[in-house]
Protein backbone atom coordinates (compact mmCIF):
# COMPACT_ATOMS: atom_id res chain seq x y z
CA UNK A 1 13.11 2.57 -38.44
CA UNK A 2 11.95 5.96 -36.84
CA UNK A 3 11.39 6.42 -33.01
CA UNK A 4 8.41 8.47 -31.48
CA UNK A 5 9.41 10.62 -28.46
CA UNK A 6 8.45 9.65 -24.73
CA UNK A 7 5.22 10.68 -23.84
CA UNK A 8 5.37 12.73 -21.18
CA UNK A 9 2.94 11.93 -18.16
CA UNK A 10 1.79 13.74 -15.17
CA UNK A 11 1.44 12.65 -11.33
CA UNK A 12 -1.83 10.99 -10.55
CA UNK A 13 -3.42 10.86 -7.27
CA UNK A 14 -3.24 6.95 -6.63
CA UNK A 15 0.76 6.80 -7.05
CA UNK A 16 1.51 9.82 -4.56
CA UNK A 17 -0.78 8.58 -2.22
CA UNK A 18 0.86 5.22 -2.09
CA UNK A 19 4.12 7.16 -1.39
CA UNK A 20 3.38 9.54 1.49
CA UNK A 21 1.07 6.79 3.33
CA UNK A 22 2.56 3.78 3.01
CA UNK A 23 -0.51 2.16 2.28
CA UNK A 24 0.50 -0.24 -0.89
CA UNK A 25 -2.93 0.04 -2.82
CA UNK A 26 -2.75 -0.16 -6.53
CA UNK A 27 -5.50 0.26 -9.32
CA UNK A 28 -7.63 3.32 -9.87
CA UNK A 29 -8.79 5.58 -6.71
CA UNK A 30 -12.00 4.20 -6.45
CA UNK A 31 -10.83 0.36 -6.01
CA UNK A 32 -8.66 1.50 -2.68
CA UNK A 33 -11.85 0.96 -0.31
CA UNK A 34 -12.66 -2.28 -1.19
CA UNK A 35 -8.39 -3.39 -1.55
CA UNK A 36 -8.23 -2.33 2.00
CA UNK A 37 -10.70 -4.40 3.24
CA UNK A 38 -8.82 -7.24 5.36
CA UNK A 39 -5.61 -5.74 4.67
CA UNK A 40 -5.83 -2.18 5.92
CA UNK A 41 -8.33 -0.98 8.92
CA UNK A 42 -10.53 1.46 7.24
CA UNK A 43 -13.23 3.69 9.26
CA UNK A 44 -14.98 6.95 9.29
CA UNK A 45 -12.57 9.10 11.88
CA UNK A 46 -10.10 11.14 10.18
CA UNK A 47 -6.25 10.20 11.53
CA UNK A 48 -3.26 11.62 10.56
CA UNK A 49 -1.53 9.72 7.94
CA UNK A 50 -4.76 8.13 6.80
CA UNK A 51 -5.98 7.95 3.37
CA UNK A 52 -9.15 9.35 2.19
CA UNK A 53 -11.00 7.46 -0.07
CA UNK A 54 -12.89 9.02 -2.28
CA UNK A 55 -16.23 7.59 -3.92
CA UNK A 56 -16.46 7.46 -7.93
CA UNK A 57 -18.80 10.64 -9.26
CA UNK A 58 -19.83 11.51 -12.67
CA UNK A 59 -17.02 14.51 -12.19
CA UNK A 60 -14.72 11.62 -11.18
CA UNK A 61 -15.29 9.04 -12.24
CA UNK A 62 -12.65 6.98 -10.93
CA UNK A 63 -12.74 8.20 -7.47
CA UNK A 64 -9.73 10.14 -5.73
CA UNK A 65 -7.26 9.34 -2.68
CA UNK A 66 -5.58 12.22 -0.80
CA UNK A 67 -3.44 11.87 2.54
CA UNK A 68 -4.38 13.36 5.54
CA UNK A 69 -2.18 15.73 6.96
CA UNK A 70 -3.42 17.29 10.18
CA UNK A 71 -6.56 17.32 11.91
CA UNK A 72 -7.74 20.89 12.65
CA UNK A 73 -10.83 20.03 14.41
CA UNK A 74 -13.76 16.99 14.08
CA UNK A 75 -14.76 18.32 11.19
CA UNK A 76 -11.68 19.96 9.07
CA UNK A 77 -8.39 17.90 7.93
CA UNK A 78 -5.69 19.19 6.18
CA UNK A 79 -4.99 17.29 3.05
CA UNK A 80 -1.78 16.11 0.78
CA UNK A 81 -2.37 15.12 -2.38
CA UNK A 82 -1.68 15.26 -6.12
CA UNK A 83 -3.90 15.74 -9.34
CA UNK A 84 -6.71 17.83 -7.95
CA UNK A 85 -6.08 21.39 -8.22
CA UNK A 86 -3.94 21.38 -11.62
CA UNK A 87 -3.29 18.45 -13.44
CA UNK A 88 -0.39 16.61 -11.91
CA UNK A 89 0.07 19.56 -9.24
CA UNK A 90 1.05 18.61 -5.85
CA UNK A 91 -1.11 20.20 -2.67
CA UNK A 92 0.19 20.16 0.77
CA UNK A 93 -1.84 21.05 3.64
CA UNK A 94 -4.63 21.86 1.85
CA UNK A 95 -8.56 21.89 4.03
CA UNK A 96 -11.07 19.76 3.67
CA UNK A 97 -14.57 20.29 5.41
CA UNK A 98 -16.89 17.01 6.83
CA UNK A 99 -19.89 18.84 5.24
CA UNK A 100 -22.77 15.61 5.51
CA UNK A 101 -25.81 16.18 7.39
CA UNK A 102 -24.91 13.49 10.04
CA UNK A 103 -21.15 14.78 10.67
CA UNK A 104 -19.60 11.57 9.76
CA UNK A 105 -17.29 12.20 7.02
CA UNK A 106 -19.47 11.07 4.10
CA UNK A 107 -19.23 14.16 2.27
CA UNK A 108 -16.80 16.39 1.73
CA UNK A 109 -15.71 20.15 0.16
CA UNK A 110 -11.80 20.34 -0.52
CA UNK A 111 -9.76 23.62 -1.41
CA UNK A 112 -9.21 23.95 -4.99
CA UNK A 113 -6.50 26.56 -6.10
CA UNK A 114 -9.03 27.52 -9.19
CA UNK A 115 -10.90 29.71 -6.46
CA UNK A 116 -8.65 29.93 -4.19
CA UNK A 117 -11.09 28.51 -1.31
CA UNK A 118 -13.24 25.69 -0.93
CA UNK A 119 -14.62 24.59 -4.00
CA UNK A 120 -18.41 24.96 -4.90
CA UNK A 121 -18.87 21.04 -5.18
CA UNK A 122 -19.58 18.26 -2.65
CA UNK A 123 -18.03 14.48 -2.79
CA UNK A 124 -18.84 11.79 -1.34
CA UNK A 125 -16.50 9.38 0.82
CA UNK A 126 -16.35 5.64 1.12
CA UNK A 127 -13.55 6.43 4.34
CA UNK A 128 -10.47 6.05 5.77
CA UNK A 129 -8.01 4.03 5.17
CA UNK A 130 -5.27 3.27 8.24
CA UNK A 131 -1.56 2.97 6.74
CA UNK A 132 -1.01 1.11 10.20
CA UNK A 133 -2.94 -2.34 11.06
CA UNK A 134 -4.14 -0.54 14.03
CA UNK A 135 -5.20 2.83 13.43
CA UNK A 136 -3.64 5.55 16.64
CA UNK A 137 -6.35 7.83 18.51
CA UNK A 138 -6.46 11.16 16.92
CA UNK A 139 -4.88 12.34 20.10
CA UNK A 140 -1.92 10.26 20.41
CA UNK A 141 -0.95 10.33 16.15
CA UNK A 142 1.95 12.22 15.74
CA UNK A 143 3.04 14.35 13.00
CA UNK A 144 4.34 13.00 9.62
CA UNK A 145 7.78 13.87 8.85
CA UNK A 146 8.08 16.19 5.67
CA UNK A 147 8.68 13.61 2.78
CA UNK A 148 10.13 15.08 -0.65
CA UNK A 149 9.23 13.24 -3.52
CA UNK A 150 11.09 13.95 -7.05
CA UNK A 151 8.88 13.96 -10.05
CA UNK A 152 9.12 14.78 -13.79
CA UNK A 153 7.93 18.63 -15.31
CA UNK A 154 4.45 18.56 -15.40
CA UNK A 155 2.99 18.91 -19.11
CA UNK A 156 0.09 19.65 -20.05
CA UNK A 157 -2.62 17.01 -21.28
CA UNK A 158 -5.53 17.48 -23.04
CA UNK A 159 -8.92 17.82 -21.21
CA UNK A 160 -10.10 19.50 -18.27
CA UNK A 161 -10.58 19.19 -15.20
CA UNK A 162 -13.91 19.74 -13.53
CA UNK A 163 -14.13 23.82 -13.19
CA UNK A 164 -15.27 24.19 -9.51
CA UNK A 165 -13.67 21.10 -8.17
């Protein structure tokens, strides 16, 4: 009988967010929204601590969820997240820009390390997601406490990731 090694396997977006929020979602990124609904209050206003839920796109097509971090004004967060930058790379405190038309968090531009700024694409949001039943003002949410989270070496996988994400 012969054995085949472990595949190694990177961090994905939907398991660190579950960590650092405390929002127990499972299933692919863009299946949080929906989850949430009676279980989590969800809304358009950024709060620490939150998750943002990102909307499936033909670049992802199974959506994205990122942490937020800080609010820097009403329209830039700071983000914490894994899998967007490099695959299986962790980002803390990263920006992210309300860019829609309307100001409402429906679209956003995040940093992505490739450029070292903003990237050069737009995504669209379904929301928030509250990791408390009853979502704090932005005014009164306090800080979360830094959280250190052990994971494997990151190896490389085949495929790439979107170039200007």
């Amino acid at each position: 009988m012969t054995t085949a090694p472990a595949q190694a396997r990177y961090l994905q977006c939907v398991p660190f967010a579950r960590e650092v929020s405390g929002i127990d979602i499972r299933g692919n990124a863009n299946t949080w929204w929906a989850q949430a609904a009676g279980r989590y209050d969800r809304g358009a206003v950024p709060q620490i601590g939150a998750v943002m839920a990102f909307k499936a796109t033909r670049a992802m097509p199974v959506g994205h969820v990122a942490m937020v971090s800080r609010i820097v004004n009403e329209r830039e967060v700071l983000l914490t997240h894994a899998n967007w930058s490099r695959r299986g790379g962790i980002e803390r405190d990263v920006r992210a820009i309300d860019v829609s038309a309307a100001g409402d968090w429906s679209e956003v531009r995040v940093w992505f390390a490739g450029v070292g700024d903003l990237g050069t694409s737009s995504y669209p949001l379904a929301g928030f997601i509250y990791a408390d039943k009853t979502p704090a003002t932005n005014e009164n949410a306090a800080p979360l406490a830094p959280l250190t989270i052990a994971t494997a070496a990151v190896v490389p996988v085949a495929g790439a990731l979107p170039a200007d994400r």
